[in-house]
Protein backbone atom coordinates (compact mmCIF):
# COMPACT_ATOMS: atom_id res chain seq x y z
CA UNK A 1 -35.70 5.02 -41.22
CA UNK A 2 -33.83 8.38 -40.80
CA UNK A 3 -35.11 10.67 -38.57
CA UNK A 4 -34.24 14.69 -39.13
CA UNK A 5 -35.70 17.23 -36.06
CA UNK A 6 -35.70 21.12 -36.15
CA UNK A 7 -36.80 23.46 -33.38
CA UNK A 8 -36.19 23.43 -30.30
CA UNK A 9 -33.18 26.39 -28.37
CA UNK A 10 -33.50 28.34 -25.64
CA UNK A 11 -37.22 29.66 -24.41
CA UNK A 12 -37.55 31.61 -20.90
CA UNK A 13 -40.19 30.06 -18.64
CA UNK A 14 -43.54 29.91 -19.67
CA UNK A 15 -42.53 30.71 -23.16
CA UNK A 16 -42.97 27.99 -26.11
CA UNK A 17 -41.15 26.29 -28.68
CA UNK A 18 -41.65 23.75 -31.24
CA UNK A 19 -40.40 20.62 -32.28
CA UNK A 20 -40.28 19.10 -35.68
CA UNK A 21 -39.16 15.57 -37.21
CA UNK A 22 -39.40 14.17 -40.52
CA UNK A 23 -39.33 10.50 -41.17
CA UNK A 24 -37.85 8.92 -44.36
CA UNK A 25 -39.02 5.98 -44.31
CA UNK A 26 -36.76 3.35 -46.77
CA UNK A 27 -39.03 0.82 -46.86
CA UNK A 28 -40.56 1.02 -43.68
CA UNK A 29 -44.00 1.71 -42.38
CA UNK A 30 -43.73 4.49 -40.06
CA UNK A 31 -46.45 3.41 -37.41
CA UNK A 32 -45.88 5.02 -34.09
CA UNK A 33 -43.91 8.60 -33.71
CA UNK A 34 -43.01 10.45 -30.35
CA UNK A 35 -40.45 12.25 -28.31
CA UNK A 36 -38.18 11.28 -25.69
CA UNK A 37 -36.44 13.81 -23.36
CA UNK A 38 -32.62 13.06 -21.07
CA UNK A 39 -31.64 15.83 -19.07
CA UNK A 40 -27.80 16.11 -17.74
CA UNK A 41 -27.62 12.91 -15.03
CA UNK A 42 -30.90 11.33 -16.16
CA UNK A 43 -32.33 8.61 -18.16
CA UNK A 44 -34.09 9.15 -21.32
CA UNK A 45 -37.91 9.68 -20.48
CA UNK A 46 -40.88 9.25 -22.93
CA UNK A 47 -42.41 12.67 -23.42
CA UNK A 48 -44.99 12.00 -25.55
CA UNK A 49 -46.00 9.30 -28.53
CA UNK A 50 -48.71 9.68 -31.36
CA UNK A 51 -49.86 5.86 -33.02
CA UNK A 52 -50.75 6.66 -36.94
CA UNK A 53 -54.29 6.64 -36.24
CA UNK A 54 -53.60 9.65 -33.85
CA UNK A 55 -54.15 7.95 -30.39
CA UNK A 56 -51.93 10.03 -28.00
CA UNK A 57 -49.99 9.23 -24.84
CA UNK A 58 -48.29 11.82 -22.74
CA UNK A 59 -45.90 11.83 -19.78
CA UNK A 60 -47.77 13.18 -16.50
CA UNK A 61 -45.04 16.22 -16.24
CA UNK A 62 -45.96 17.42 -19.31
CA UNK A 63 -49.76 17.08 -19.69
CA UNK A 64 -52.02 19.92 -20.66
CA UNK A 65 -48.64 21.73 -21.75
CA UNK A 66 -47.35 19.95 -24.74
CA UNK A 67 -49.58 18.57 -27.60
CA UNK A 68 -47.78 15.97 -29.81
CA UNK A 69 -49.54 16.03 -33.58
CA UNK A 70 -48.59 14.18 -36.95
CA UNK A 71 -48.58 14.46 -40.64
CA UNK A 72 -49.21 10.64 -42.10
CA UNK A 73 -48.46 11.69 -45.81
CA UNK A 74 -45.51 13.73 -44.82
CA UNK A 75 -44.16 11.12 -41.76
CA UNK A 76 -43.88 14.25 -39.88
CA UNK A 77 -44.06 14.65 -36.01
CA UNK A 78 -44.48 17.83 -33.96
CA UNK A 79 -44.04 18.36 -30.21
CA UNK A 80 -45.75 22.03 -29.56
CA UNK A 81 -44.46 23.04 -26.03
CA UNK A 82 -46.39 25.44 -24.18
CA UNK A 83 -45.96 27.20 -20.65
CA UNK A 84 -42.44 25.60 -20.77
CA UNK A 85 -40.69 24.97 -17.33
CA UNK A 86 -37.09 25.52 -16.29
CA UNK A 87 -37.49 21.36 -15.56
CA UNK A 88 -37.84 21.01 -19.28
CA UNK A 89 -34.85 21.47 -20.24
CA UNK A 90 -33.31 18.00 -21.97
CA UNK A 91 -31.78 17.00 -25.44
CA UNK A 92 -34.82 16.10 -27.00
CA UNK A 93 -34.75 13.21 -29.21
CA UNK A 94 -37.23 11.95 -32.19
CA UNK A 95 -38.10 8.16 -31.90
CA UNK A 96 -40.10 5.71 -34.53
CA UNK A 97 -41.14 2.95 -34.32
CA UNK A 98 -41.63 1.23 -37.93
CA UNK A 99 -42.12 -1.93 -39.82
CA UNK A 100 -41.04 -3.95 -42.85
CA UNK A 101 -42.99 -6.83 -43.84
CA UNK A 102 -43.10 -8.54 -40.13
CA UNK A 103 -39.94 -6.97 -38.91
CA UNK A 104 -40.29 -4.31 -36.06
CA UNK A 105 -37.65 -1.67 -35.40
CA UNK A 106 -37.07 1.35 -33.38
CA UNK A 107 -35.70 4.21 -34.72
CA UNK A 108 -34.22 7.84 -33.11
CA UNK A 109 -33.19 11.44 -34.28
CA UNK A 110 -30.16 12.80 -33.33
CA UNK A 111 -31.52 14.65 -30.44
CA UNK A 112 -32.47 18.91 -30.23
CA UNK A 113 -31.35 20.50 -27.22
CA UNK A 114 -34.03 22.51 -25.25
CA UNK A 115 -32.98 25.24 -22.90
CA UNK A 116 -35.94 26.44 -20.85
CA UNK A 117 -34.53 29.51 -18.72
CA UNK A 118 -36.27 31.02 -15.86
């Protein structure tokens, strides 16, 4: 599966920004679609995932804030960040997780870099 993101740059505090990522699948089953987050000096967070029948999970940091939403036909994930904080500010990076026939595999982007000034 290749992943390809858009959005993301710089936003001032309590500004928004969106994120975009487009799965080709090659034979896979895109099931479950999210975002991860690693700011400078720290691991690689979940931010949010979406399963393809649209169950949600979010990270506590960014609840009520960000609202992750999908496209099935298009294997499309957004990230819509709202009321952004300077604390957001990570390389962003587009993760699948995807199957073909019984084998499971995890996928990622190439990461979008988020600047959230305050």
């Amino acid at each position: 599966v290749q992943l390809q993101s858009s959005g993301g740059g710089l936003a001032q505090a309590g500004g928004s920004l969106r994120l975009s990522c487009a799965a080709s699948p090659n034979g896979y089953s895109v099931k479950v679609m999210g975002w991860y987050r690693q700011a400078p000096g720290r691991q690689r967070e979940s931010v949010a995932t979406i399963k393809i029948d649209g169950g949600t999970n979010y990270a506590d940091s960014v609840k009520g804030r960000f609202t992750i939403s999908r496209d099935n036909a298009k294997n499309t994930v957004y990230l819509q960040m709202d009321n952004l904080k300077p604390e957001d500010t990570a390389v962003y990076y587009c993760w699948t997780e995807a199957v073909r026939v019984v084998v499971v595999r995890e996928f990622w982007g190439q990461g979008t870099l988020v600047t959230v000034s305050s």
